[in-house]
Protein backbone atom coordinates (compact mmCIF):
# COMPACT_ATOMS: atom_id res chain seq x y z
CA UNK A 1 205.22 -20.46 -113.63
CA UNK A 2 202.87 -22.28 -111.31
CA UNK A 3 203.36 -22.69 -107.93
CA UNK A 4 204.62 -26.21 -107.51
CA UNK A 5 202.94 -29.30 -105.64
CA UNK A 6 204.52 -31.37 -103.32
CA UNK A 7 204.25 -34.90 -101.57
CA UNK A 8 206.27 -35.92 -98.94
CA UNK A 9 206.48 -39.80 -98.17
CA UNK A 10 208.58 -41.90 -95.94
CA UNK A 11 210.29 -44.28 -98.14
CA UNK A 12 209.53 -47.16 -95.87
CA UNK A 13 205.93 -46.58 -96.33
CA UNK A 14 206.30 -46.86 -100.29
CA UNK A 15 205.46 -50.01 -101.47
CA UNK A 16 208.64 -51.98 -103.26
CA UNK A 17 208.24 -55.46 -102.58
CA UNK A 18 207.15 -56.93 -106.20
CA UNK A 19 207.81 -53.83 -107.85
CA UNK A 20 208.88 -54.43 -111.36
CA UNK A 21 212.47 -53.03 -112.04
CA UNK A 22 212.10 -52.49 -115.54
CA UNK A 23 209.21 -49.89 -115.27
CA UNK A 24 211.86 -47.79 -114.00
CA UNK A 25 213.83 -48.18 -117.08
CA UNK A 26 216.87 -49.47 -117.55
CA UNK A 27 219.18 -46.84 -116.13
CA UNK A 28 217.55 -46.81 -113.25
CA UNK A 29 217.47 -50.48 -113.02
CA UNK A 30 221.29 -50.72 -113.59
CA UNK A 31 221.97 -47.99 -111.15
CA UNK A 32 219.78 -49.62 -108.40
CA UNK A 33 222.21 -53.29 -109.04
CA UNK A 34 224.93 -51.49 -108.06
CA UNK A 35 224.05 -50.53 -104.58
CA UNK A 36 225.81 -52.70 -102.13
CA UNK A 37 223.89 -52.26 -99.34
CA UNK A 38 220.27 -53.17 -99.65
CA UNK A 39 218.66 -50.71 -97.64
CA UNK A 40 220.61 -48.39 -100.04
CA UNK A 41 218.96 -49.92 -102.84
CA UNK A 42 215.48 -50.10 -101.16
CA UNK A 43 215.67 -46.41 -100.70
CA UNK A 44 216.82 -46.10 -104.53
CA UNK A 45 214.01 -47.94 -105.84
CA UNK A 46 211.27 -47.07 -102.96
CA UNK A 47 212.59 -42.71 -104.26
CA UNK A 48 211.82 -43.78 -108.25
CA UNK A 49 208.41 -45.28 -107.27
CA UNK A 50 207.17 -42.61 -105.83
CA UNK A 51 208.15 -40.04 -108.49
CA UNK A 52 206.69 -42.16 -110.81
CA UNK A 53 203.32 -42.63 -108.80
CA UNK A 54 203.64 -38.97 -108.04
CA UNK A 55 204.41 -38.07 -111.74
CA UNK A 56 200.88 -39.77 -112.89
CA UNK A 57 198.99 -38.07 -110.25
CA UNK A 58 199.90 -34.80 -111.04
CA UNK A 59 198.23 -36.29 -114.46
CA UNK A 60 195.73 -37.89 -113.59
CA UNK A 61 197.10 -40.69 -116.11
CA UNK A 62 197.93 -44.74 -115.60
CA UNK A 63 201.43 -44.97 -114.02
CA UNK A 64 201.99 -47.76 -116.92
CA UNK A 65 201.90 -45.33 -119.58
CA UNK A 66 204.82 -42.97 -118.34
CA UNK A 67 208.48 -44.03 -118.98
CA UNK A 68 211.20 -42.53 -116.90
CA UNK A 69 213.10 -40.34 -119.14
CA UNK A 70 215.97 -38.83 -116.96
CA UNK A 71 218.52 -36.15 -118.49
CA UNK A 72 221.66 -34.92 -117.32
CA UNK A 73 222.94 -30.91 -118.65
CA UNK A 74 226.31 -32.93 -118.47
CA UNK A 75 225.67 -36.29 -119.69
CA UNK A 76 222.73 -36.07 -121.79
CA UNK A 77 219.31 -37.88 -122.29
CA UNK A 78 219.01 -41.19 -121.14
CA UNK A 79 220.60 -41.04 -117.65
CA UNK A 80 220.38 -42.98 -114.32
CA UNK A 81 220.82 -39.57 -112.34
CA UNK A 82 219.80 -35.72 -113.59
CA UNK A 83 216.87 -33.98 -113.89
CA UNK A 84 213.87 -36.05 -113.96
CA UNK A 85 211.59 -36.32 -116.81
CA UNK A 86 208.60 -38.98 -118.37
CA UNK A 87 207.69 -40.26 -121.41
CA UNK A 88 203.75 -39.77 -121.78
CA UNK A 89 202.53 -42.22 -124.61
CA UNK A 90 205.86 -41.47 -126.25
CA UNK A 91 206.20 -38.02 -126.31
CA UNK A 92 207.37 -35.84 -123.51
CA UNK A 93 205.06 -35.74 -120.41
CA UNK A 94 204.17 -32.02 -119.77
CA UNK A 95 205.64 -31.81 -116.32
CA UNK A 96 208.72 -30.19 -114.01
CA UNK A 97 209.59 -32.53 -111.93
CA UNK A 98 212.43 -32.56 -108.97
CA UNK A 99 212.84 -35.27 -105.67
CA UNK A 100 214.65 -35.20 -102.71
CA UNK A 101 215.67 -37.89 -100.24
CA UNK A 102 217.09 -37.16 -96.87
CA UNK A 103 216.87 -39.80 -93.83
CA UNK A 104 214.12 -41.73 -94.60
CA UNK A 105 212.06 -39.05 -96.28
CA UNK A 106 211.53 -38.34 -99.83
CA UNK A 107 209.86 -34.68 -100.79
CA UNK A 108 208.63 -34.89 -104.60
CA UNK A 109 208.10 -31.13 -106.34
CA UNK A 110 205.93 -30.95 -109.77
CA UNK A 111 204.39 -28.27 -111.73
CA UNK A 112 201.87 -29.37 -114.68
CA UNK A 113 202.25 -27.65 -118.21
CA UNK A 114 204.83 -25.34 -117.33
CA UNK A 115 206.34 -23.05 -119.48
CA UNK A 116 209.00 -23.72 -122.10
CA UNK A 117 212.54 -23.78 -120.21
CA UNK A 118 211.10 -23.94 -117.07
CA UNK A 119 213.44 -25.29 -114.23
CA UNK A 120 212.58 -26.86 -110.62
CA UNK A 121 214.81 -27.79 -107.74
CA UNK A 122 213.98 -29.25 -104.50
CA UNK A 123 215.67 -30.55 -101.45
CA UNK A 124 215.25 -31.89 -98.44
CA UNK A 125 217.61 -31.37 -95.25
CA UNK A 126 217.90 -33.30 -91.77
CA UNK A 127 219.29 -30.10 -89.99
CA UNK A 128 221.76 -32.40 -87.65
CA UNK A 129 223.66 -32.43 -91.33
CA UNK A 130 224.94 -29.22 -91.10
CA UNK A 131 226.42 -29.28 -87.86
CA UNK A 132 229.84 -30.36 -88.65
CA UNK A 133 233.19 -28.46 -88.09
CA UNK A 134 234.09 -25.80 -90.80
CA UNK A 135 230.63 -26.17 -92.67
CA UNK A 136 230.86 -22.23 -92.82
CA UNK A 137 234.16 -22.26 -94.54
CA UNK A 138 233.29 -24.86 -97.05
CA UNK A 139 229.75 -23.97 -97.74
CA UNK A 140 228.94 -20.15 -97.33
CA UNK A 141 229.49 -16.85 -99.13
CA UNK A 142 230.78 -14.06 -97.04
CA UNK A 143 227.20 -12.52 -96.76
CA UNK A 144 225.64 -15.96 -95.29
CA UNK A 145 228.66 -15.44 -92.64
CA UNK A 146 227.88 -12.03 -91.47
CA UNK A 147 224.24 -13.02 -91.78
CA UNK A 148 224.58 -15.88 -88.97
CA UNK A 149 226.78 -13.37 -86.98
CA UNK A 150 223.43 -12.21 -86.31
CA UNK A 151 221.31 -15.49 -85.74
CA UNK A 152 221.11 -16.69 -81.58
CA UNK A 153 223.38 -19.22 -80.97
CA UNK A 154 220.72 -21.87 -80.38
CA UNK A 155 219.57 -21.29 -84.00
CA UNK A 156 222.78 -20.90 -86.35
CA UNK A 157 222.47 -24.95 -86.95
CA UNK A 158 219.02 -24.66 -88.07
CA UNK A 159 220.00 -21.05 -89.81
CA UNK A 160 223.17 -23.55 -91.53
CA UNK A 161 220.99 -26.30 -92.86
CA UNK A 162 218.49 -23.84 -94.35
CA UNK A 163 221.25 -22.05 -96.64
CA UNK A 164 222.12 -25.64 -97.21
CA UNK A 165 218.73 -26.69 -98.72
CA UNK A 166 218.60 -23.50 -100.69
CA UNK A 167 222.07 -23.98 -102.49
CA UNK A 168 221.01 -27.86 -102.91
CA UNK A 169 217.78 -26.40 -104.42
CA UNK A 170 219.42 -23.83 -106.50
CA UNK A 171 222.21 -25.96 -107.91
CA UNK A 172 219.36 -28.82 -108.52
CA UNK A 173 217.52 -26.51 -110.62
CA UNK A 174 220.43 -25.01 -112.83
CA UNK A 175 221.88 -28.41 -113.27
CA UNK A 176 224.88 -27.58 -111.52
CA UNK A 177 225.28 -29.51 -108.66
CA UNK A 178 228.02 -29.57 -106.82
CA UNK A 179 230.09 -29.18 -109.84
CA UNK A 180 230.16 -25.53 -108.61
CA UNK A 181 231.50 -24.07 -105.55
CA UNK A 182 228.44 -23.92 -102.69
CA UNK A 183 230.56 -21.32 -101.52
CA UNK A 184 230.31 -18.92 -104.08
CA UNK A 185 226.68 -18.88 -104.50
CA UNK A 186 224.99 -16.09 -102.00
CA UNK A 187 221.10 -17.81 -100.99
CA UNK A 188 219.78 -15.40 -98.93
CA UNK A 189 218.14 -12.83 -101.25
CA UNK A 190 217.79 -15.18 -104.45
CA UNK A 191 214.07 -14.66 -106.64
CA UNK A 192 212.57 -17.75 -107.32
CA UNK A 193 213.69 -19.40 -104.49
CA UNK A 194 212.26 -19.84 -101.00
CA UNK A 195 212.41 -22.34 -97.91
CA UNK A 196 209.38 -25.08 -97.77
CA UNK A 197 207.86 -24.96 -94.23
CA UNK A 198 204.25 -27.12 -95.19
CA UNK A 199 203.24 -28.89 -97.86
CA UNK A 200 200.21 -27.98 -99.79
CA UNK A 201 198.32 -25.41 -97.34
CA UNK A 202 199.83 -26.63 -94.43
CA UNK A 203 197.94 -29.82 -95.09
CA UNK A 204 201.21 -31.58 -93.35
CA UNK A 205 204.08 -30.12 -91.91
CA UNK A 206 207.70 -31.40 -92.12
CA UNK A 207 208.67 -34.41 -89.85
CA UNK A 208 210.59 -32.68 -87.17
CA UNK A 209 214.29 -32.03 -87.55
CA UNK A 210 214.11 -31.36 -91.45
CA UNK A 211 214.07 -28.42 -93.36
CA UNK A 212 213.43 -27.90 -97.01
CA UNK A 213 213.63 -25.45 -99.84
CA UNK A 214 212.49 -25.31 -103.75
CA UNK A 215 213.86 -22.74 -106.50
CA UNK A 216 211.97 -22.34 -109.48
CA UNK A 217 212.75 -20.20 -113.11
């Protein structure tokens, strides 16, 4: 497969204000009622738009003709949450999609045509989130553990939060989640997944304090 494109956005710089709910379909518009803090929903909303936007960029198509078309391995077709998918003139838009939103930031991943099956994951980190008090027991295999044995102390947070965007990447793309143990799945030798550390060529580098990884199959 490809290598995938990527945008990232601030999600106060996406435009919301007069948006029209029901181009995001009506999961989405359900889901984004139910948030009960309205920066919350903002953020919800402001993270579909740009997908969307993002989604008829890659192409090169009128945003009005895609319909969101989210499916969950779990749930089904048809979902508010999953793994995100269009509707191109009513059949399925050629496109593997994936979004992340951390802080303020959303990262969008895409790859155009890909093959049959083919799976994306992304994610997007603020590296002060893996900081916390028995992270290491809750989170890594016993080869990330004797791997950070070995990382300067002034770098096992940053070291922490990178493993973290690779499982959120990996279990993103499977369609896991964190339905499965974080724990039990070893990131630091995995094909088809890798950490982000620019975005398209180094055309822009992540805001400061993030990290990010993608895993494709």
């Amino acid at each position: 497969m490809q290598s995938p494109v990527f945008e990232l956005l601030r999600l106060d710089e996406v435009l919301v204000a007069g948006a029209r709910l029901q181009e995001l379909g009506r999961p989405a518009q359900d889901r984004a009622l139910r948030f009960a803090s309205a920066k919350d929903r903002q953020e919800f909303i402001a993270g579909r738009l740009a997908l969307w936007h993002f989604a008829a960029s890659l192409l090169d198509v009128d945003p009005a003709r895609l319909v969101p078309d989210y499916s969950c391995p779990q749930c089904g077709p048809a979902q508010d949450h999953g793994r995100p998918g269009f509707m191109l003139d009513g059949v399925p838009a050629p496109l593997a999609l994936s979004a992340s939103k951390a802080q303020g930031w959303v990262l969008l991943a895409g790859v155009v045509h890909p093959p049959e099956g083919a799976r994306l994951g992304v994610d997007l980190e603020a590296i002060d989130q893996a900081a916390f008090q028995g992270f290491d027991d809750v989170a890594l295999t016993p080869g990330e553990k004797h791997f950070l044995k070995s990382v300067p102390g002034n770098q096992k947070t940053v070291q922490r939060a990178r493993l973290w965007a690779r499982k959120e990447a990996w279990l993103k793309m499977t369609g896991e989640g964190l339905r499965r143990n974080p724990a039990e799945v070893d990131v630091l030798d995995r094909p088809g997944l890798w950490d982000i550390t620019s975005i398209n060529g180094e055309r822009q580098e992540l805001p400061e304090g993030f990290v990010a990884a993608v895993a494709i199959s």
